[in-house]
N, C-alpha and C. Protein backbone atom coordinates (compact mmCIF):
# COMPACT_ATOMS: atom_id res chain seq x y z
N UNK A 1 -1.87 -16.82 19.61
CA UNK A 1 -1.54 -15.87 18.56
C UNK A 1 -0.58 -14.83 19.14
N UNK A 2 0.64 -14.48 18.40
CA UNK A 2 1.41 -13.51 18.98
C UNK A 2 0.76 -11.97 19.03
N UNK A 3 0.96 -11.22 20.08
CA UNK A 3 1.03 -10.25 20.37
C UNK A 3 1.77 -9.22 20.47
N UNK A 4 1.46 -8.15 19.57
CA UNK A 4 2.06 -6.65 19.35
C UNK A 4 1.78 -5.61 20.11
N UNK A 5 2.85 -4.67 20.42
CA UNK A 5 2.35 -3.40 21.03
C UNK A 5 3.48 -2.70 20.56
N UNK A 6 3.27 -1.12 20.57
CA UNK A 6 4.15 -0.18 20.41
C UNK A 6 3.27 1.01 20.62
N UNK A 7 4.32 2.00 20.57
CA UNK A 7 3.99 3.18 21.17
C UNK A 7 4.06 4.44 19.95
N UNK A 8 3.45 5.26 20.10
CA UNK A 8 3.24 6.83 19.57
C UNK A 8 3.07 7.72 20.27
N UNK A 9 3.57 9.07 19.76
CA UNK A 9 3.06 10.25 20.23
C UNK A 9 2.24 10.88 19.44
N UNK A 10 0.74 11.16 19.96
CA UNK A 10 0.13 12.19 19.74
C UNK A 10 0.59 13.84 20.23
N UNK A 11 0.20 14.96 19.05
CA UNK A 11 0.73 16.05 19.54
C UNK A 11 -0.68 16.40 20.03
N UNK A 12 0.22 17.26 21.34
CA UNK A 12 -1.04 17.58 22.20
C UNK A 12 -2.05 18.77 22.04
N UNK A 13 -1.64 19.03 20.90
CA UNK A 13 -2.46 20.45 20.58
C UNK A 13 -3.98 19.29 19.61
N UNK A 14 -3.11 18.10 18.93
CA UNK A 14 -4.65 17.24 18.28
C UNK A 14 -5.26 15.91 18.94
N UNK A 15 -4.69 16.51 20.18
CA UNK A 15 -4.85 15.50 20.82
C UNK A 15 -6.79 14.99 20.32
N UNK A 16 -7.61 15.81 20.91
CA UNK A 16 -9.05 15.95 20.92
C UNK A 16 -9.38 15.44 19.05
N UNK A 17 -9.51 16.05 18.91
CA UNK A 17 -9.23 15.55 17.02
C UNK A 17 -8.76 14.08 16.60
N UNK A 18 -7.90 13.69 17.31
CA UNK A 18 -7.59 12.54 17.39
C UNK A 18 -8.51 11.38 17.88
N UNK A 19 -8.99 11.68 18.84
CA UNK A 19 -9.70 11.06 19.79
C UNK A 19 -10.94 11.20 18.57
N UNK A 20 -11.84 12.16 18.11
CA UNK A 20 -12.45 12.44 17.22
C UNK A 20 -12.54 11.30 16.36
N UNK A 21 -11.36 11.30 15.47
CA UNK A 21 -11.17 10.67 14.26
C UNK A 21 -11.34 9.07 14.83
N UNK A 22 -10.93 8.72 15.36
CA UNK A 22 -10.72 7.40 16.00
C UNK A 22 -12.32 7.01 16.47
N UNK A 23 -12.84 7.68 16.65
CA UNK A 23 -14.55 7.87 17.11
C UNK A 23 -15.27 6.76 15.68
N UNK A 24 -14.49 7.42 14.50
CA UNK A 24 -15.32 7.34 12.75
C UNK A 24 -14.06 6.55 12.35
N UNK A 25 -13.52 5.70 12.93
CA UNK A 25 -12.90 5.31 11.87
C UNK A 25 -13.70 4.68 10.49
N UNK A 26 -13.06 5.11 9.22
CA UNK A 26 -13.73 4.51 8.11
C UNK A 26 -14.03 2.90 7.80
N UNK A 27 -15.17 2.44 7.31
CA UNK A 27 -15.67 0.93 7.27
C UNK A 27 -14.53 0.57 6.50
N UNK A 28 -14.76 1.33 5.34
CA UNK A 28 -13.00 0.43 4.69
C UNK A 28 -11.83 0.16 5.12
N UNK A 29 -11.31 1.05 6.02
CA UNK A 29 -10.57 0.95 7.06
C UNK A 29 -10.14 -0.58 7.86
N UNK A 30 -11.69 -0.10 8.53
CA UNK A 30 -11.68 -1.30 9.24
C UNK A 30 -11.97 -2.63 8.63
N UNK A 31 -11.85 -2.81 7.18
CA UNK A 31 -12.14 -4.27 6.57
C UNK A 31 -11.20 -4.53 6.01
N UNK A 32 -9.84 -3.38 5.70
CA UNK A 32 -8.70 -3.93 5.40
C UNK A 32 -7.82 -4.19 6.52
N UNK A 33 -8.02 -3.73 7.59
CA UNK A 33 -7.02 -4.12 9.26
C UNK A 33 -7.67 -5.95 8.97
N UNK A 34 -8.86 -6.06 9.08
CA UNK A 34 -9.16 -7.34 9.53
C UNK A 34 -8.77 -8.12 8.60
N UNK A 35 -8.96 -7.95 7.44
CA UNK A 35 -8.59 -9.00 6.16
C UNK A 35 -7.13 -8.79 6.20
N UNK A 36 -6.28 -8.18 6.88
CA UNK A 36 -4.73 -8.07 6.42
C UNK A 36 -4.88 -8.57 7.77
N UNK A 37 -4.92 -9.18 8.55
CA UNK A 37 -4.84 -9.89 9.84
C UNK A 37 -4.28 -9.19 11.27
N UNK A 38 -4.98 -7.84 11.17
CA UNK A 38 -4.82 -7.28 12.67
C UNK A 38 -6.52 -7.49 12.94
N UNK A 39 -5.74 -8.48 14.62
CA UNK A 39 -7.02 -8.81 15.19
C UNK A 39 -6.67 -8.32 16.91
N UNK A 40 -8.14 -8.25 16.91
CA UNK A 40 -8.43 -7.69 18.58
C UNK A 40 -7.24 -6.37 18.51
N UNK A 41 -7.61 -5.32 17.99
CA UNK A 41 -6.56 -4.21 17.90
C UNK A 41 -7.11 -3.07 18.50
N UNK A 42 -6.37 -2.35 19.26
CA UNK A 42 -6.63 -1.29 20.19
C UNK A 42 -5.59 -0.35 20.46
N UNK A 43 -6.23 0.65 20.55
CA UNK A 43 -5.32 1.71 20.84
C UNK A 43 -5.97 2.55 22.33
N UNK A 44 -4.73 2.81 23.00
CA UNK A 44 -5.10 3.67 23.99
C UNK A 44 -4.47 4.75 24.38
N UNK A 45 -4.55 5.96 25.05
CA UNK A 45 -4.47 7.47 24.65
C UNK A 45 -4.14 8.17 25.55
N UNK A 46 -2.83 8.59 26.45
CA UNK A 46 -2.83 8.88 27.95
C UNK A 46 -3.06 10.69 27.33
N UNK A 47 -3.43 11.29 28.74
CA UNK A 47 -3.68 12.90 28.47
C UNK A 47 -2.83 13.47 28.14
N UNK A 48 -1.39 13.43 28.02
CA UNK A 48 0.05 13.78 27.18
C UNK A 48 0.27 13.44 25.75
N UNK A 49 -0.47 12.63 25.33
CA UNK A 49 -0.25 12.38 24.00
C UNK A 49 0.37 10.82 24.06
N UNK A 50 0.78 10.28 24.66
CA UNK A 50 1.12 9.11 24.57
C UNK A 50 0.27 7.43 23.80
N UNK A 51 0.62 7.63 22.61
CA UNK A 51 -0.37 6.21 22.37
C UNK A 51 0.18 4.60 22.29
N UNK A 52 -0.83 4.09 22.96
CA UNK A 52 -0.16 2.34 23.03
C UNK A 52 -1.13 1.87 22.32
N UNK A 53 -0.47 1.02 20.93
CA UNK A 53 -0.96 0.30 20.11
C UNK A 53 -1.24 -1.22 20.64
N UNK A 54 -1.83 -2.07 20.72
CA UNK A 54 -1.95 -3.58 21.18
C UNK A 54 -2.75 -4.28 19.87
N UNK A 55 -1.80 -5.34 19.19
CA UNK A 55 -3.06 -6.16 17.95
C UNK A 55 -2.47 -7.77 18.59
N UNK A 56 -2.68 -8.69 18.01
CA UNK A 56 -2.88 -9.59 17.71
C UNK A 56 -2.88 -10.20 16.32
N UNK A 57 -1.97 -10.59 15.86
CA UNK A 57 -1.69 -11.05 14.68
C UNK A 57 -0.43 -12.26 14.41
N UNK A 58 -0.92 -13.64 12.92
CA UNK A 58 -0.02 -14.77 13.18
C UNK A 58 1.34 -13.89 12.70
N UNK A 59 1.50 -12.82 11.89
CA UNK A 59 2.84 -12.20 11.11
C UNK A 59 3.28 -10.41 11.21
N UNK A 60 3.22 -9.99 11.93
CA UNK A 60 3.37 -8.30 12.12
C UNK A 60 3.79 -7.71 10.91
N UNK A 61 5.01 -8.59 10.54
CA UNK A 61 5.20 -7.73 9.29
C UNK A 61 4.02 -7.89 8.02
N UNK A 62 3.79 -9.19 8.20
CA UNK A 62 3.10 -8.98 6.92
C UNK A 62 1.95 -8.66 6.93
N UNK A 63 0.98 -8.58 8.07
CA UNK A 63 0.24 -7.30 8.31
C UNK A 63 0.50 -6.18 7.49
N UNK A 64 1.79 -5.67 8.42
CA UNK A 64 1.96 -4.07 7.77
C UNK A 64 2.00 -4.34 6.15
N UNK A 65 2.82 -5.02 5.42
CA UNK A 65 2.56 -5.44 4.37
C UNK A 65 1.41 -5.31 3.54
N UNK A 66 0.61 -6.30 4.08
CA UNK A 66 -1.01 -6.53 3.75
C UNK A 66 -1.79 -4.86 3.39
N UNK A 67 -1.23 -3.97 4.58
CA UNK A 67 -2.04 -2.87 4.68
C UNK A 67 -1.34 -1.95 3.77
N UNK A 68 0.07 -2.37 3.93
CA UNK A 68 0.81 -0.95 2.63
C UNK A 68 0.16 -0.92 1.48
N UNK A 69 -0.35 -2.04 1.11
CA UNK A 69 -0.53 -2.82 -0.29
C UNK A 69 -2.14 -1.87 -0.64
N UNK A 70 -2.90 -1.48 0.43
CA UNK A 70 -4.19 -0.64 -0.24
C UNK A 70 -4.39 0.64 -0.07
N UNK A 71 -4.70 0.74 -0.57
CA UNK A 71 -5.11 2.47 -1.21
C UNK A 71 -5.88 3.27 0.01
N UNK A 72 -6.66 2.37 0.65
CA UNK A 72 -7.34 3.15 2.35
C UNK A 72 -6.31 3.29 3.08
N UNK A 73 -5.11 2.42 3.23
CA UNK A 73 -4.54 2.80 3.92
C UNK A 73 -3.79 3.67 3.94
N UNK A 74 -3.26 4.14 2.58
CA UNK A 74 -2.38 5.42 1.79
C UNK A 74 -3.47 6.65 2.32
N UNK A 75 -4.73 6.48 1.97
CA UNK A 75 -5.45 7.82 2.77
C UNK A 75 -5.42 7.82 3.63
N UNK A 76 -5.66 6.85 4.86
CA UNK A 76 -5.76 6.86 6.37
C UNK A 76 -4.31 7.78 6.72
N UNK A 77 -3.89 6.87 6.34
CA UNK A 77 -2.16 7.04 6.46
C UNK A 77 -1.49 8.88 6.12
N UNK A 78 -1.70 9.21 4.96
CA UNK A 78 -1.43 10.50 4.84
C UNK A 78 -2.51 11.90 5.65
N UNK A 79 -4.02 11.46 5.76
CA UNK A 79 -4.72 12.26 6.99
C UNK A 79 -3.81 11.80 8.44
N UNK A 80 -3.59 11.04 9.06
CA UNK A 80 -3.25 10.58 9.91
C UNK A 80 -1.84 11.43 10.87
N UNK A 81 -0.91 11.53 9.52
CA UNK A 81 0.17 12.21 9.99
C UNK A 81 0.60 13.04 10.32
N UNK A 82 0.05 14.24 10.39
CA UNK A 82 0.11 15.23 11.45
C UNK A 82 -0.33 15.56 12.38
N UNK A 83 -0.73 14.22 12.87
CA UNK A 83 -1.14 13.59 14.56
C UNK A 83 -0.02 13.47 15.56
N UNK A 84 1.20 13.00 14.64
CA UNK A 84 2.21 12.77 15.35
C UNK A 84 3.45 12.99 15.54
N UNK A 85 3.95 13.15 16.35
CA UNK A 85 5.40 13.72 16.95
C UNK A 85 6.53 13.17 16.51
N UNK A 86 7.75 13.35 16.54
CA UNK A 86 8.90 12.00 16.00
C UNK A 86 8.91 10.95 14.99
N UNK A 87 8.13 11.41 13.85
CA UNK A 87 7.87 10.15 12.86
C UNK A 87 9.19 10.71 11.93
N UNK A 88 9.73 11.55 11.81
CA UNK A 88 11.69 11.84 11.31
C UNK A 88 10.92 11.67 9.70
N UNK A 89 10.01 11.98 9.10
CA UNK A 89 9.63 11.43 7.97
C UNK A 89 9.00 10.10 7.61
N UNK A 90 8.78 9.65 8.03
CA UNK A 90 8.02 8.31 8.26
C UNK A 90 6.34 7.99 8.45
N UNK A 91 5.25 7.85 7.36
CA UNK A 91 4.22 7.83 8.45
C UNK A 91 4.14 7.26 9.50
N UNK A 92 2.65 7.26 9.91
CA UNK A 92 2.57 7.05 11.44
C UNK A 92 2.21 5.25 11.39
N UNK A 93 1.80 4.67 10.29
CA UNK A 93 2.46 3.00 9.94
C UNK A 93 3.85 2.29 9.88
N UNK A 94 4.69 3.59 9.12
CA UNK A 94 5.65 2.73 9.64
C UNK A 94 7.03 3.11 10.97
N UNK A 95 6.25 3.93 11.58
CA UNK A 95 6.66 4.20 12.72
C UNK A 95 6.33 3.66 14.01
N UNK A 96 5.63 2.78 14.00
CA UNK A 96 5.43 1.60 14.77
C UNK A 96 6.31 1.09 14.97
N UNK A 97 6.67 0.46 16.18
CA UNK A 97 8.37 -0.09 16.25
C UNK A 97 7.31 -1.20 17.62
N UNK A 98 7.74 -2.39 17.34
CA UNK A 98 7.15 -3.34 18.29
C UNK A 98 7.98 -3.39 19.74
N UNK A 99 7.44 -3.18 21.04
CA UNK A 99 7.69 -3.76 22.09
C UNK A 99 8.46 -4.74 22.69
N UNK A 100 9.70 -5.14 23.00
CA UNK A 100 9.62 -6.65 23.23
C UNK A 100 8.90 -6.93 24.40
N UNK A 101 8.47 -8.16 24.36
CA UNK A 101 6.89 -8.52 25.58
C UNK A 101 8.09 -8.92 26.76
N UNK A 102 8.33 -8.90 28.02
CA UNK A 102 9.24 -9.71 29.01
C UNK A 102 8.27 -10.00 30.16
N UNK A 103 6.85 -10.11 29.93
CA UNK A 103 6.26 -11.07 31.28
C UNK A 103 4.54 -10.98 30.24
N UNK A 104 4.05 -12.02 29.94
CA UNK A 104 2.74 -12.17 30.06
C UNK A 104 2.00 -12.97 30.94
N UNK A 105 0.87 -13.21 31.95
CA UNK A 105 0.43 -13.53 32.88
C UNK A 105 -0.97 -14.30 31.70
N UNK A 106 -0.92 -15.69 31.08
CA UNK A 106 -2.32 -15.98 30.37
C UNK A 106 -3.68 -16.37 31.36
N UNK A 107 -4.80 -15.92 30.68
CA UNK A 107 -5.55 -16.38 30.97
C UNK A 107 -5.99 -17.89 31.36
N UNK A 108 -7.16 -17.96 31.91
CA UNK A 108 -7.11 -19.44 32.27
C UNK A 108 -7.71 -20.23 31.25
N UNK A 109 -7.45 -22.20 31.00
CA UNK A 109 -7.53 -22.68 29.93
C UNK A 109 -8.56 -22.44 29.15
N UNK A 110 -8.99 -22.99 28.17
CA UNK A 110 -10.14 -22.90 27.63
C UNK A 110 -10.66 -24.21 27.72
């Protein structure tokens, strides 16, 4: 399955709040990521504000797609955004900008 990553800035004044929110993410939340096909998805949080997104999904875009399309995500999405730095107007969905991958090391067979 292809693999996504990209990056964000958290501002460092919410940073903690952030970390917070991410604690609770909402059940609805999390049943439209999975049914819109972000799988094994993670985020991680350096002490500057720096965030690295990592999912797993067969279509990225149509993920994001999948998720524009519901109404949790329009709330997630508008609480969400004054978390972050450089979004030029943009929430913090579609300011995701993917990685290109240039070395993965796979696991061993199954």
């Amino acid at each position: 399955m292809p693999r996504v990553c990209f990056l964000l800035r958290v501002r460092r004044d919410r940073i903690e709040e952030y970390r917070t929110r991410h604690a609770h993410v909402w059940p609805e939340m999390l049943d439209a990521l999975s049914a819109a096909g972000w799988h094994n998805y993670s985020l991680f949080l350096r002490e500057d504000g720096l965030l690295v997104g990592y999912l797993e999904t067969d279509d990225f875009a149509a993920a994001q797609a999948a998720m524009a399309a519901t109404d949790v995500n329009a709330r997630w999405q508008a609480e969400m955004a004054g978390f972050f730095e450089e979004l030029d107007g943009r929430g913090p969905d579609e300011g995701m900008r993917p990685l290109t991958e240039v070395f993965h090391l796979a696991g061993p067979p199954r």
